[in-house]
Protein backbone atom coordinates (compact mmCIF):
# COMPACT_ATOMS: atom_id res chain seq x y z
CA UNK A 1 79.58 -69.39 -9.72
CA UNK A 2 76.43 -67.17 -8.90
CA UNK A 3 76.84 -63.82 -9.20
CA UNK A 4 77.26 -62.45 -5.97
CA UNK A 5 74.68 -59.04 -5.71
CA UNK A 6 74.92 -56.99 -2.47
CA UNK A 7 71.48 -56.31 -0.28
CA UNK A 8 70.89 -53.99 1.13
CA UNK A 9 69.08 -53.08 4.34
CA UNK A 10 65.65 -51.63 4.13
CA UNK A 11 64.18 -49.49 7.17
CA UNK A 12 61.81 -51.97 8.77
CA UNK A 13 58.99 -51.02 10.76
CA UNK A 14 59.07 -51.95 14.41
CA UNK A 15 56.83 -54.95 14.72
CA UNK A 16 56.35 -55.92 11.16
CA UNK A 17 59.47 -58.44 10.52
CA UNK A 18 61.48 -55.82 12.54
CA UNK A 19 61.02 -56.36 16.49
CA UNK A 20 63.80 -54.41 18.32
CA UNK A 21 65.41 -52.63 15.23
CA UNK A 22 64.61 -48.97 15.59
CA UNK A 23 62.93 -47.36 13.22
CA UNK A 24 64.14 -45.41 10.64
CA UNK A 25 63.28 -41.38 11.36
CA UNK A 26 60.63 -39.95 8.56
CA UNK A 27 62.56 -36.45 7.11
CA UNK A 28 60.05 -33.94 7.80
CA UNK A 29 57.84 -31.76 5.03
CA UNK A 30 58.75 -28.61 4.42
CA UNK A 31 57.27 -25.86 5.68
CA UNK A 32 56.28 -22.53 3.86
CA UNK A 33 58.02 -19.76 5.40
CA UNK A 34 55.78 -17.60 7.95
CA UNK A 35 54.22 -14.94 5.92
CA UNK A 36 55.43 -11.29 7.15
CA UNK A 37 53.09 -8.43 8.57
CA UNK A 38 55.62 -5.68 8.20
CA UNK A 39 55.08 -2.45 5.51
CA UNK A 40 52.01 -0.84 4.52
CA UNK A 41 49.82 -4.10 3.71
CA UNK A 42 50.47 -5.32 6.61
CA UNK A 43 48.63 -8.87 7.52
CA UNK A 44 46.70 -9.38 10.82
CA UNK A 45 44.46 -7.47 12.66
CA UNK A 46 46.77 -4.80 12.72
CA UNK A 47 47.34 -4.07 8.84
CA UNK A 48 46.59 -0.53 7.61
CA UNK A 49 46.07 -1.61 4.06
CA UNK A 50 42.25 -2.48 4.49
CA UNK A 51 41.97 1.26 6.29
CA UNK A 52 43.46 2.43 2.96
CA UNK A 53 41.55 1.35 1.13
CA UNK A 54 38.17 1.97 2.91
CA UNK A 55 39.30 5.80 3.37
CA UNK A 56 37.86 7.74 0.19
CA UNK A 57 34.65 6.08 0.61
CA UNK A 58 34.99 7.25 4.68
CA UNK A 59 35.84 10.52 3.45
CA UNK A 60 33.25 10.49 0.71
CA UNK A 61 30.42 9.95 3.47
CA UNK A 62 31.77 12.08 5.96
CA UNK A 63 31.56 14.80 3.61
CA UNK A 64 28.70 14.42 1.96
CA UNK A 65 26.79 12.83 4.33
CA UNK A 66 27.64 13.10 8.18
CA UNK A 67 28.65 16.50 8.23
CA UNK A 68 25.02 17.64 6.33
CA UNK A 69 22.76 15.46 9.30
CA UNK A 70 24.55 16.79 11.89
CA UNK A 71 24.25 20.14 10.76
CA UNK A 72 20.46 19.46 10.12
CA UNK A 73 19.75 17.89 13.11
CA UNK A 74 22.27 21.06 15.29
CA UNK A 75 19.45 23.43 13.28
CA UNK A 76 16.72 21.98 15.46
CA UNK A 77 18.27 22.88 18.09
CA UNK A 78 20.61 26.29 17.79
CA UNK A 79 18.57 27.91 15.37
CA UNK A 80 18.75 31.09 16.55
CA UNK A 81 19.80 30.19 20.07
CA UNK A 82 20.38 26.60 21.93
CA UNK A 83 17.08 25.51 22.93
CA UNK A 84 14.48 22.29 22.80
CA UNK A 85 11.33 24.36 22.33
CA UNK A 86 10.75 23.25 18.89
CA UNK A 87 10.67 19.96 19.93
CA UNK A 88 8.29 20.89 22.88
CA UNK A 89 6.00 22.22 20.76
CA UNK A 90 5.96 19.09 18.62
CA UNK A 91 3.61 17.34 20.74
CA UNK A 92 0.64 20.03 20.94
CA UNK A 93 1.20 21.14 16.90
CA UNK A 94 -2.18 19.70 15.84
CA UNK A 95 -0.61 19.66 11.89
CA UNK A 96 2.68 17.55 12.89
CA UNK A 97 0.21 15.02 14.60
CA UNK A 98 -2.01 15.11 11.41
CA UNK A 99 0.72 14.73 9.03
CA UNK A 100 2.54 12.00 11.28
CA UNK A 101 -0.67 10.26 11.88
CA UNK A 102 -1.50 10.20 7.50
CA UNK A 103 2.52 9.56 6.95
CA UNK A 104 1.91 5.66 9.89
CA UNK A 105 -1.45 5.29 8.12
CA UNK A 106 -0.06 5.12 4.67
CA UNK A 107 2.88 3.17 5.24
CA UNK A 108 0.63 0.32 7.27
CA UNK A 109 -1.97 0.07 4.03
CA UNK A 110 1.32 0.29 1.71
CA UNK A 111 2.92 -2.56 3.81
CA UNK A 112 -0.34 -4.84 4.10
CA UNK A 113 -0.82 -4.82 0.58
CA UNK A 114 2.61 -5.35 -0.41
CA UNK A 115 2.75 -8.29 1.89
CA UNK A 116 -0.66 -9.43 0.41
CA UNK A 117 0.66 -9.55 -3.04
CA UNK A 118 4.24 -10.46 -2.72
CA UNK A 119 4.14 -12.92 -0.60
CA UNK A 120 2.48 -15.62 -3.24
CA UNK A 121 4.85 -13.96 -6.44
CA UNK A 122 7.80 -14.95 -3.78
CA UNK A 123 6.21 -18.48 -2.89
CA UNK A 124 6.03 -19.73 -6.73
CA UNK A 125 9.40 -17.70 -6.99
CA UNK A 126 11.12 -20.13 -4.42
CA UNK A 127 9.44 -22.92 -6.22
CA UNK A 128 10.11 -22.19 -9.69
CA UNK A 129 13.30 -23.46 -11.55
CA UNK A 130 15.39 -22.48 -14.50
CA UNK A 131 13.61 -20.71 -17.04
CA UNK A 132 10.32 -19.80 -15.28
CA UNK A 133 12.29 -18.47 -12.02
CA UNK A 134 14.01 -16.59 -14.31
CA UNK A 135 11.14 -14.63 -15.83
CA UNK A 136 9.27 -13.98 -12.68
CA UNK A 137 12.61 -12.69 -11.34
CA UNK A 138 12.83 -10.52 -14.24
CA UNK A 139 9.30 -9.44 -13.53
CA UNK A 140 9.90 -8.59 -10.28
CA UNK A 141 12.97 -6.67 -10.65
CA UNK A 142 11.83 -4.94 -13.41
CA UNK A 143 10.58 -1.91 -11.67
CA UNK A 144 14.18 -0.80 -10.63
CA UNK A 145 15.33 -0.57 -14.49
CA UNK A 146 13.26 2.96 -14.46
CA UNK A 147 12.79 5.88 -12.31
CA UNK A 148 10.22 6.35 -9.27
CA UNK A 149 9.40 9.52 -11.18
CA UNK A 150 8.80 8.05 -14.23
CA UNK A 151 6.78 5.22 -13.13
CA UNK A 152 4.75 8.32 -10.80
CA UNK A 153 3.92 9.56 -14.19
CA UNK A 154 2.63 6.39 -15.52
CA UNK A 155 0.01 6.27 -12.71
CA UNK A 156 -1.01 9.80 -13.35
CA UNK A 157 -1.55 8.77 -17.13
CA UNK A 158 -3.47 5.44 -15.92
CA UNK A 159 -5.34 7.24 -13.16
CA UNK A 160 -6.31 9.97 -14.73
CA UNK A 161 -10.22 10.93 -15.69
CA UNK A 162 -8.92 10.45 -19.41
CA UNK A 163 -6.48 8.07 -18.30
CA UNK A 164 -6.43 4.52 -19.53
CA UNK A 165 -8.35 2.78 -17.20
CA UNK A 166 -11.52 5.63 -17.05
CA UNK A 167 -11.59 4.78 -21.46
CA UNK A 168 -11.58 1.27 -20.69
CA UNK A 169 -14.23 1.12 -18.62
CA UNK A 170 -16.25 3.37 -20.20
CA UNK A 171 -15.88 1.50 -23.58
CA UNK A 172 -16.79 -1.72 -22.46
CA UNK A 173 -20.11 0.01 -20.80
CA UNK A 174 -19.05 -0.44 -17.15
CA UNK A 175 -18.93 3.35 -16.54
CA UNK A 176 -21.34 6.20 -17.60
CA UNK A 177 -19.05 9.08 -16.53
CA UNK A 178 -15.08 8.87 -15.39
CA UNK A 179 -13.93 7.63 -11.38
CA UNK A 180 -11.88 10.67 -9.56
CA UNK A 181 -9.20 8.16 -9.00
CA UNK A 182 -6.05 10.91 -9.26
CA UNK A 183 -5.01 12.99 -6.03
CA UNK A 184 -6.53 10.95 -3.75
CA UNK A 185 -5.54 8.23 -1.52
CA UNK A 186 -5.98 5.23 -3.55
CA UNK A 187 -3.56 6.30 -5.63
CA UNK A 188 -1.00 6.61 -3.72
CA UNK A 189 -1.68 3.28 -1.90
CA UNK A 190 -1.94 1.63 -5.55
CA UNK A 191 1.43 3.61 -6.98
CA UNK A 192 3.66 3.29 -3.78
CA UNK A 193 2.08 -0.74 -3.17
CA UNK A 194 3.74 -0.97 -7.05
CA UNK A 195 7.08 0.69 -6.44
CA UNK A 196 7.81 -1.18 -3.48
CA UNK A 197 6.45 -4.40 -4.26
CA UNK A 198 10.32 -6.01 -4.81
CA UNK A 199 11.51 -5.16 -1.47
CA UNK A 200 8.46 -7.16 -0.15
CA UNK A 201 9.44 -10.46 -2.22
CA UNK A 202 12.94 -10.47 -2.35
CA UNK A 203 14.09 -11.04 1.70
CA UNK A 204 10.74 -13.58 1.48
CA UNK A 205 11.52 -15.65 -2.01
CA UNK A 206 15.39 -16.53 0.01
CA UNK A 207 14.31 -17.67 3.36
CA UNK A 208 12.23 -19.70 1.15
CA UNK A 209 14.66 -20.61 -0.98
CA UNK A 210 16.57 -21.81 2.06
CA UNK A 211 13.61 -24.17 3.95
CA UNK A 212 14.51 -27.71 3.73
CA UNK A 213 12.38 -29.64 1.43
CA UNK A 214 13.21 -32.80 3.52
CA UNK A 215 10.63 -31.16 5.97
CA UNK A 216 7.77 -30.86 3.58
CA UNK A 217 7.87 -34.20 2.64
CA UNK A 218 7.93 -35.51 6.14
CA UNK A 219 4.85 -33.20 6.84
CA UNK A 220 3.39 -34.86 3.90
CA UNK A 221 4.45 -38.38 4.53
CA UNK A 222 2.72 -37.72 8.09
CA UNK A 223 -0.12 -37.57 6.49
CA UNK A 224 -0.39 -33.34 6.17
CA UNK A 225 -2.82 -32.14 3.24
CA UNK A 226 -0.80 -28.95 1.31
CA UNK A 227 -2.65 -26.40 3.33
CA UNK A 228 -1.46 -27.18 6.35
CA UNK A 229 1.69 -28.26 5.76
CA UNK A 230 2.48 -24.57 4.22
CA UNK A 231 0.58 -23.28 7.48
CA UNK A 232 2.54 -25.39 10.42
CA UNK A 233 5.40 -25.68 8.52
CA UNK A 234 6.38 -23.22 5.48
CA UNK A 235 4.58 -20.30 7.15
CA UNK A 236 6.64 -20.31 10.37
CA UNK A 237 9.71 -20.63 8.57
CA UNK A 238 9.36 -17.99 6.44
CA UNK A 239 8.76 -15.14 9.52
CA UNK A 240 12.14 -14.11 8.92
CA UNK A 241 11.50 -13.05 5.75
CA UNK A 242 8.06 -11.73 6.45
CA UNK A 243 9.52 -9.25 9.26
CA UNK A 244 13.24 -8.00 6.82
CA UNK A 245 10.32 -7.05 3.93
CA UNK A 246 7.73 -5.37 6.18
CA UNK A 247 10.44 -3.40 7.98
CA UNK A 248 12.01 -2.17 4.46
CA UNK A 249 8.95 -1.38 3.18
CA UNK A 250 7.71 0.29 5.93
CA UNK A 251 10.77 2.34 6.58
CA UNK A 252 10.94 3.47 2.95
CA UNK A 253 7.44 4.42 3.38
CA UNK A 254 7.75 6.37 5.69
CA UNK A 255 10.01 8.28 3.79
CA UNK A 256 8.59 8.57 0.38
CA UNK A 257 7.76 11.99 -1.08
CA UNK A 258 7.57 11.90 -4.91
CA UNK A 259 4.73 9.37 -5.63
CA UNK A 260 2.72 11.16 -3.00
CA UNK A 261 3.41 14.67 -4.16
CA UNK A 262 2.34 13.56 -7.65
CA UNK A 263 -0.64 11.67 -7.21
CA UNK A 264 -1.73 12.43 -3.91
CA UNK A 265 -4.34 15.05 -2.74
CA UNK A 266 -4.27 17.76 -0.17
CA UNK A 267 -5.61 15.08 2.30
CA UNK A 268 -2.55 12.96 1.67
CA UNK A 269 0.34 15.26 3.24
CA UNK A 270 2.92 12.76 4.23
CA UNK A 271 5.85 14.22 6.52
CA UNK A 272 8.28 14.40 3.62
CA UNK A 273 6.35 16.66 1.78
CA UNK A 274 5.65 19.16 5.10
CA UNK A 275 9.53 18.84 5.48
CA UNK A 276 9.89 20.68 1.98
CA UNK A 277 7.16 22.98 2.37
CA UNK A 278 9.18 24.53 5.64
CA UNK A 279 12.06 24.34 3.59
CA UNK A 280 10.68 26.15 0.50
CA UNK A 281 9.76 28.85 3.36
CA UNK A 282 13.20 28.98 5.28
CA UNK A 283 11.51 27.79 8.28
CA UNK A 284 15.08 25.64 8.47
CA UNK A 285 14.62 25.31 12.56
CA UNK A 286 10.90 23.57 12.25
CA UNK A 287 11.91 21.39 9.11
CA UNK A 288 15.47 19.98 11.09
CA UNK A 289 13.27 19.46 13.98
CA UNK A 290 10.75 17.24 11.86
CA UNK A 291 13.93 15.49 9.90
CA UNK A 292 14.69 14.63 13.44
CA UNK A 293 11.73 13.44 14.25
CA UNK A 294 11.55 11.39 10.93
CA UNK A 295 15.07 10.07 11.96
CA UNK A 296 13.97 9.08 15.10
CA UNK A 297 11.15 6.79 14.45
CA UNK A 298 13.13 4.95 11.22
CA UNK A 299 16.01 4.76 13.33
CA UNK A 300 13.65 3.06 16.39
CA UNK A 301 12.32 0.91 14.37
CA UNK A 302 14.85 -0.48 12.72
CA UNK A 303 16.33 -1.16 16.08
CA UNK A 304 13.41 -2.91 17.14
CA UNK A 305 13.29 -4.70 13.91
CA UNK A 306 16.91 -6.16 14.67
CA UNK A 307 15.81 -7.82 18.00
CA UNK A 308 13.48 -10.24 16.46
CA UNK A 309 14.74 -13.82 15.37
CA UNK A 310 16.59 -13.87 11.96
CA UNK A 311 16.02 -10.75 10.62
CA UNK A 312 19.53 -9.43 10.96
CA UNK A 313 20.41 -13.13 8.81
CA UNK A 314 17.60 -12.17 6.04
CA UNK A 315 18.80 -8.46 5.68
CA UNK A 316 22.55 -9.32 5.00
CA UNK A 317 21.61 -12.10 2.39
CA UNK A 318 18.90 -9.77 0.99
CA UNK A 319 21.38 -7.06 0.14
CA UNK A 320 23.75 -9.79 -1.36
């Protein structure tokens, strides 16, 4: 006799070898449990924990910073008694249109030629790979590993009449007598152009970084010699980048008071150094009015700045 074995029935699935049997329900997953918003770290938009932690920093800058503009900027204005007259007089002081005038000037020629030498460091930069991008990034950042005083000095010691450069050339016969180079504009141009030279190349070596090399090839394919290609298609592309680094340059520019003080002239007064010369001689009502002013026109531009295509993208990822 055969062994008799029980079967037994297996769910079918309705039209597979199974018309009309009804199919066998599938148990369902579980589920994690809803996560709670309730106590101090609470979830959602509505959690205080985030504020927590974001309130000695608040309290830092409030402090130390906030409360110190106002009161500047309230000095321009209720020093001794509520009025606007020092800003009235603004427009016909003959030395706060000088020194504003010198302060625009300098920051254009700093801006140009930071844009005139960064911009090819942060072309091979984007290009570069492994080792070599690592050395020219080095290079580049290398400036921020020491002061803005200290590298002041070191153009006072190059610039000097018995500075480095003045021996050189006069040992290798190409001057009789040593170039006034110190205190006078060219060295500030040549000191600030070297300070700021990173925030030039940084915002324009990652929109770089980020253009599609699909694209130069196709310009290429279409028949596109290198110069044009980088001209119709790398050179738009990069705008972004060109406008973040000439509005951080410019606005630190216009704000820059050691290099100028140190190896500047008389005829180099930038509005910095006019704002602590009124302080030095209490004159705390003209010098608020002239932060203000300062304040203004950064403030302005950055605004204006903001508006153009991709900029707001290229500042974010530039202070990544």
């Amino acid at each position: 006799m055969r062994d008799h074995v029980p079967i037994l029935p297996l769910p079918l699935r309705e039209g597979v070898g199974g018309r009309g049997l009804r199919q066998q329900p599938t148990p369902p997953s579980p589920q994690p449990p809803p996560a709670r918003g309730g106590g101090v770290w609470g979830g959602g938009a509505f959690g205080i924990g985030p504020a927590l932690l974001v309130a000695p920093l608040a309290l830092y800058m409030v402090a130390f910073y906030a409360l110190p503009l106002a009161s500047m900027l309230l000095r321009s204005i209720d020093d001794p008694t509520w009025t606007l007259d020092n800003f009235r007089r603004l427009a016909g002081d003959g030395v706060f249109l000088d020194v504003f005038w010198i302060t625009l000037r300098t920051a254009l020629i700093v801006t140009a030629g930071t844009l005139l030498l960064g911009y090819p460091v942060a072309l091979a930069l984007s290009r570069l790979r492994g080792g070599a991008a690592t050395l020219v990034l080095t290079l580049v950042l290398l400036p921020f590993w020491t002061s803005v005083l200290v590298r002041s000095y070191a153009w006072m010691v190059l610039l000097g009449r018995h500075g480095l450069i003045n021996e050189f050339l006069i040992a290798v016969g190409v001057l009789a007598s040593p170039l006034r180079m110190l205190n006078t504009s060219f060295a500030v141009y040549i000191a600030m152009i070297h300070i700021l030279l990173p925030y030039m190349i940084l915002p324009i070596a990652s929109v770089l970084r980020q253009i599609d090399a699909a694209l130069l090839r196709a310009a290429s394919g279409l028949g596109a010699p290198p110069w044009r290609v980088f001209v119709q298609v790398v050179l738009p592309l990069s705008m972004p980048g060109v406008a973040a680094g000439v509005l951080l340059v410019f606005v630190l520019s216009l704000g820059f008071y050691i290099t100028p003080a140190l190896v500047g002239g008389p005829h180099d007064l930038m509005l910095s150094m006019l704002i602590a010369q009124q302080v030095d001689l209490l004159n705390w009502p003209y010098a608020a009015c002239l932060s203000a002013a300062l304040l203004a026109t950064t403030l302005l531009l950055i605004l204006l700045a903001q508006r153009l295509p991709g900029v707001r993208d290229v500042l974010r990822s530039a202070t990544r």
